[in-house]
C-alpha atoms as a PDB file:
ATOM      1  CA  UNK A   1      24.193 122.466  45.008  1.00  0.00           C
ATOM      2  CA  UNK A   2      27.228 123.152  46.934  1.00  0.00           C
ATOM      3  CA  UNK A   3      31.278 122.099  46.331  1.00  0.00           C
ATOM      4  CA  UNK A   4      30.773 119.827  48.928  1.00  0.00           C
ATOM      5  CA  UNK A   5      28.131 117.583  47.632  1.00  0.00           C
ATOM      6  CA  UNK A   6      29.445 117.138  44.120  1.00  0.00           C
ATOM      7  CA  UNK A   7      33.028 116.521  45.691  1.00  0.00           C
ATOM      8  CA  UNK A   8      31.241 113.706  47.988  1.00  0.00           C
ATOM      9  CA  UNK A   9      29.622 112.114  44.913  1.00  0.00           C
ATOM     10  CA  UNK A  10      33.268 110.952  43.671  1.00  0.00           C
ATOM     11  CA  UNK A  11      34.679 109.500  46.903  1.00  0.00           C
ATOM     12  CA  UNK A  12      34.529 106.224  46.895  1.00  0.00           C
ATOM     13  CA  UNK A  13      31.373 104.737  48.766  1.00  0.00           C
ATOM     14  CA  UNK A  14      33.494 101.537  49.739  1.00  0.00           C
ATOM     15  CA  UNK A  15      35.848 101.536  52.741  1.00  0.00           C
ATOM     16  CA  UNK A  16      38.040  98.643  50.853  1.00  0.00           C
ATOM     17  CA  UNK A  17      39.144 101.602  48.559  1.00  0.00           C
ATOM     18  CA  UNK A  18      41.574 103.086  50.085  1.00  0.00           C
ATOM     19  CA  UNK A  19      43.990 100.294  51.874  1.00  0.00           C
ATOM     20  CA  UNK A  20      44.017  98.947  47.979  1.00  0.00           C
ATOM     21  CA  UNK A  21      44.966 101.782  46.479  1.00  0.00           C
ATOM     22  CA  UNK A  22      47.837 102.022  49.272  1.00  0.00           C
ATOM     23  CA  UNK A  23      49.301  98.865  48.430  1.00  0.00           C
ATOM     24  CA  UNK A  24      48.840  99.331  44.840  1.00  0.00           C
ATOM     25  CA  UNK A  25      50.787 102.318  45.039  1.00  0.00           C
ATOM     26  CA  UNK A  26      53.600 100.310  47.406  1.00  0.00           C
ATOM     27  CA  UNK A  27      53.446  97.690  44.810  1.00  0.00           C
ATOM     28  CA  UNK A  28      54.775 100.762  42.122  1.00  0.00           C
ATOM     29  CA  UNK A  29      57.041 102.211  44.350  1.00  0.00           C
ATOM     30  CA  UNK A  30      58.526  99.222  45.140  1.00  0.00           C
ATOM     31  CA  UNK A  31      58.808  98.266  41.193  1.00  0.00           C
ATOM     32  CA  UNK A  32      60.349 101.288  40.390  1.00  0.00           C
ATOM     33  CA  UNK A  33      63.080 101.022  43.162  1.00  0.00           C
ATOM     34  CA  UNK A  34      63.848  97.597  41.834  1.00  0.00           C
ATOM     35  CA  UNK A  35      63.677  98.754  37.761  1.00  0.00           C
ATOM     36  CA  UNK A  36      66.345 101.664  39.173  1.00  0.00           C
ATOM     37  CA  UNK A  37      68.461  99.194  40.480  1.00  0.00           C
ATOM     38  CA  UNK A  38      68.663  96.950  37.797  1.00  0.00           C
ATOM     39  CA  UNK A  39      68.995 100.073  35.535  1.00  0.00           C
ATOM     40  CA  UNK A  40      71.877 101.850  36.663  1.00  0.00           C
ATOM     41  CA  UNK A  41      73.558  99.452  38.979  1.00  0.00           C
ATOM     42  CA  UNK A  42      76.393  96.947  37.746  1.00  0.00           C
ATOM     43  CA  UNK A  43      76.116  93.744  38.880  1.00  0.00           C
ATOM     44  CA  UNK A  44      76.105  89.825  37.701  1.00  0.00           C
ATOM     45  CA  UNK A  45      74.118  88.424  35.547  1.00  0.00           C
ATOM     46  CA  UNK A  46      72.160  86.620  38.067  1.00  0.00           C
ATOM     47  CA  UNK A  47      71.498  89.425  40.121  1.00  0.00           C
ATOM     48  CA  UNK A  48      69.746  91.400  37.653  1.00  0.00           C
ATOM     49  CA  UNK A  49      67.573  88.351  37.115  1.00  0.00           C
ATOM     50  CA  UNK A  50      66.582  87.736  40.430  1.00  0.00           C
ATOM     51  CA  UNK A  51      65.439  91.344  40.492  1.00  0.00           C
ATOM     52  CA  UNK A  52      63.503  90.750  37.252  1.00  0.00           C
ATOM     53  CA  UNK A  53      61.489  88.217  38.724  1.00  0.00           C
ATOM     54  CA  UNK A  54      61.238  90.207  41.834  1.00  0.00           C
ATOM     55  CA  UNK A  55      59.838  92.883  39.256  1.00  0.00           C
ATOM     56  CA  UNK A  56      57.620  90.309  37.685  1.00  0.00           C
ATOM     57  CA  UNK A  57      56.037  89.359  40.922  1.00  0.00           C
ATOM     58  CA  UNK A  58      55.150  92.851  41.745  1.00  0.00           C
ATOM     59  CA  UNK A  59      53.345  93.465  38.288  1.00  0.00           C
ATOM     60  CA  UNK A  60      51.138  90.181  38.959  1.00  0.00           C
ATOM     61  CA  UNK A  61      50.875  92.017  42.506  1.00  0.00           C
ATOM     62  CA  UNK A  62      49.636  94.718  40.985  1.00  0.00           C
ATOM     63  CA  UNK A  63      47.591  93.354  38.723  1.00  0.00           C
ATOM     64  CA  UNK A  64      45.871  91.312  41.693  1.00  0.00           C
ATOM     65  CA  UNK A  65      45.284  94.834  43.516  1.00  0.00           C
ATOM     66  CA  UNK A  66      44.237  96.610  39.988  1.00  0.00           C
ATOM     67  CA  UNK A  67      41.088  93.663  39.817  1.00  0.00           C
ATOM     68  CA  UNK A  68      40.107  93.903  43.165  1.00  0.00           C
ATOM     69  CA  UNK A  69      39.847  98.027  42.964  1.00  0.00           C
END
């Protein structure tokens, strides 16, 4: 059995996969900006919870993307 076949037995058979996975991984990147910013920048108390929520939303996002895969 060649490289080749074993390596085709792991990718995924579906063609759904992969546009998930992409916004799964936006949905991360896009977290981690926001954690960053609430992190290490000062600003007002009601800034850093808008962003919280903003954060929130993305993990229920994720979560959404994380079922479907």
């Amino acid at each position: 059995m060649k490289i080749n076949e074993v390596l085709k037995f792991f990718v995924p058979k579906d063609n759904d996969f992969f546009p998930l996975f992409d916004g799964q991984s936006k949905c991360i990147l896009k977290a981690s900006e926001l954690l960053m910013e609430l992190i290490l920048e000062k600003k007002p108390i009601e800034t850093k919870l808008s962003i919280f929520t903003q954060i929130k939303d993305l993990e229920h996002e994720g979560d959404s993307f994380t079922q479907k895969i």
